[in-house]
Protein backbone atom coordinates (compact mmCIF):
# COMPACT_ATOMS: atom_id res chain seq x y z
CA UNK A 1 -45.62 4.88 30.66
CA UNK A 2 -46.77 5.15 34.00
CA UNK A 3 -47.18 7.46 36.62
CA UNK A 4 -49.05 6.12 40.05
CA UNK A 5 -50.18 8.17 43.23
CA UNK A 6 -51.01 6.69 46.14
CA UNK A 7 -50.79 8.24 50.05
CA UNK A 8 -54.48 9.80 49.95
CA UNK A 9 -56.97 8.68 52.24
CA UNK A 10 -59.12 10.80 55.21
CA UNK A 11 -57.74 13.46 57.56
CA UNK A 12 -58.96 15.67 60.00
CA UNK A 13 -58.21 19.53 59.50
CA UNK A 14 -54.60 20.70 60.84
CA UNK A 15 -53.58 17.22 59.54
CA UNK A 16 -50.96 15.88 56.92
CA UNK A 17 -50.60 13.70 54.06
CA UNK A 18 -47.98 13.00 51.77
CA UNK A 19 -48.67 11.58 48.72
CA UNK A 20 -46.14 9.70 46.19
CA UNK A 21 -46.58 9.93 42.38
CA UNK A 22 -44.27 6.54 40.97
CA UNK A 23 -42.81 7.19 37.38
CA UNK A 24 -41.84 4.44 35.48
CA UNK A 25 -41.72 3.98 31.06
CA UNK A 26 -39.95 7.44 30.32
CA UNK A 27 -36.78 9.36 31.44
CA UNK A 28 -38.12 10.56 34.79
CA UNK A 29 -35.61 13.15 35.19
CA UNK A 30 -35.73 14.73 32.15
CA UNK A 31 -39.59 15.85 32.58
CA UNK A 32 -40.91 18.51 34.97
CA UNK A 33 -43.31 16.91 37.51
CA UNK A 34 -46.35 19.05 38.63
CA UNK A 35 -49.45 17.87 41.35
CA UNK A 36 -52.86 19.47 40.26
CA UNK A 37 -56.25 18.60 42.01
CA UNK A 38 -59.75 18.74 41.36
CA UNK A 39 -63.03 19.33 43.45
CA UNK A 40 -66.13 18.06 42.59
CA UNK A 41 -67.87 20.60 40.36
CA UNK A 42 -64.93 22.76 39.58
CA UNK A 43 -62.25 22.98 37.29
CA UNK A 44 -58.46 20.75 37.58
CA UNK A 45 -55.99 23.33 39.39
CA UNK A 46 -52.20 23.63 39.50
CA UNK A 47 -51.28 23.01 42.38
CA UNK A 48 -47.19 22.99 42.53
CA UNK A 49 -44.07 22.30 39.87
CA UNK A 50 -40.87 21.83 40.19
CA UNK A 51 -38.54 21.72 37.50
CA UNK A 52 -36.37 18.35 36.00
CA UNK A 53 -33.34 18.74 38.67
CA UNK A 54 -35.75 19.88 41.77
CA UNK A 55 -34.09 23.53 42.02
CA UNK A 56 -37.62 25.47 41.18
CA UNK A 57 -40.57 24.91 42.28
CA UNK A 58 -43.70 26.96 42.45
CA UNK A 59 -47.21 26.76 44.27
CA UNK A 60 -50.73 27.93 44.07
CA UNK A 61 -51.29 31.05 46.73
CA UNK A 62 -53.72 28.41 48.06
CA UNK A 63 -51.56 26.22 49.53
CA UNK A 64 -48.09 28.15 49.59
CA UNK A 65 -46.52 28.24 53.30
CA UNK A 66 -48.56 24.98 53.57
CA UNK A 67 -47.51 22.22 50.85
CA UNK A 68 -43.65 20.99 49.41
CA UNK A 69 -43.33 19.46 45.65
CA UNK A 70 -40.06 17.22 45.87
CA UNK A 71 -38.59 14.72 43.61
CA UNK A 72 -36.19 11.85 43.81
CA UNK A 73 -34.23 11.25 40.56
CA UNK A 74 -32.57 8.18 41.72
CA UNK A 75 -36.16 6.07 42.27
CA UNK A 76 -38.30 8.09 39.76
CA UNK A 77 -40.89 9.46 42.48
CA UNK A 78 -42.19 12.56 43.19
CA UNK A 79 -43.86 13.59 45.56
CA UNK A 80 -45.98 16.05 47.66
CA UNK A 81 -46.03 16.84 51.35
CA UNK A 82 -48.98 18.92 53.07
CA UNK A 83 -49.14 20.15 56.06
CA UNK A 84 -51.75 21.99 57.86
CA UNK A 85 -55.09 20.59 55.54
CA UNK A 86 -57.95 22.03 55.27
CA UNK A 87 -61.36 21.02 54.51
CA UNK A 88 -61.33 23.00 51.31
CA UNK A 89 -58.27 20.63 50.11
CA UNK A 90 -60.35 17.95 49.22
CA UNK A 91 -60.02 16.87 46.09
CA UNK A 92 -59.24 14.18 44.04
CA UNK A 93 -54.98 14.89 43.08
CA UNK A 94 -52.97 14.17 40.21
CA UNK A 95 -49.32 14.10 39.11
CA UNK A 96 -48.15 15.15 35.63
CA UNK A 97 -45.14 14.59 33.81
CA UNK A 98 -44.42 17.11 31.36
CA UNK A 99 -41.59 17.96 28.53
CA UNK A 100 -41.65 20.58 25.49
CA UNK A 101 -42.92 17.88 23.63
CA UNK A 102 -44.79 15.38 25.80
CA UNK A 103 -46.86 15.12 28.96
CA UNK A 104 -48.45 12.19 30.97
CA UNK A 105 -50.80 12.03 34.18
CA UNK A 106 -51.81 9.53 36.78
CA UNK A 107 -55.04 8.09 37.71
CA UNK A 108 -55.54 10.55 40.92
CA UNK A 109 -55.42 9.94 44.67
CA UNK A 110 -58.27 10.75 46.94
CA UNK A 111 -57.70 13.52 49.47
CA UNK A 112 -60.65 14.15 51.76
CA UNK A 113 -60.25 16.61 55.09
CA UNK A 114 -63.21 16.09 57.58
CA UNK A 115 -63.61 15.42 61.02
């Protein structure tokens, strides 16, 4: 099982990213895929879901208006678009793959807003 993000890098504020999260060793579409982050010195945070077929999705307050979960059942990736960063986004993000019964996360992409 595998589950690899990649797109994070530096950005100046008012900037985008979009960063992939690659599935592979499970039934991708029958999991709920979910992007959380964490800051140095605090606590991982939810930041959006969306369920197995991509009709729900929900989002921190932090970043709603601002970021879109999406997945692509055909090639097993999801994904997550931002828009409008801030320097209070930085932090390192992760995907998760979750069922009733089983969950799985990726290593974590850097995100770092500065200018």
């Amino acid at each position: 099982v595998q589950l690899v993000e990649s797109g994070g890098g530096l950005v100046q504020p008012g900037g985008s990213l979009r960063l992939p999260c690659a599935a592979s060793g499970f039934t991708f579409s029958t999991y709920a895929m979910s992007w959380y982050r964490q800051a140095p010195g605090r606590e991982r945070e939810l930041v959006a879901g969306i369920n197995r077929y991509g009709g729900s999705t929900n989002y921190a307050d932090s970043v709603k208006d601002r970021f879109t979960i999406t997945r692509d059942n055909f090639n097993n990736t999801a994904y997550l678009q931002m828009n409008s960063l801030k320097p209070e986004d930085t932090a390192v993000y992760f995907c998760r793959a979750s069922s009733w019964y089983d969950n799985y996360w990726g290593q974590g992409t850097q995100v770092t807003v500065a200018s």
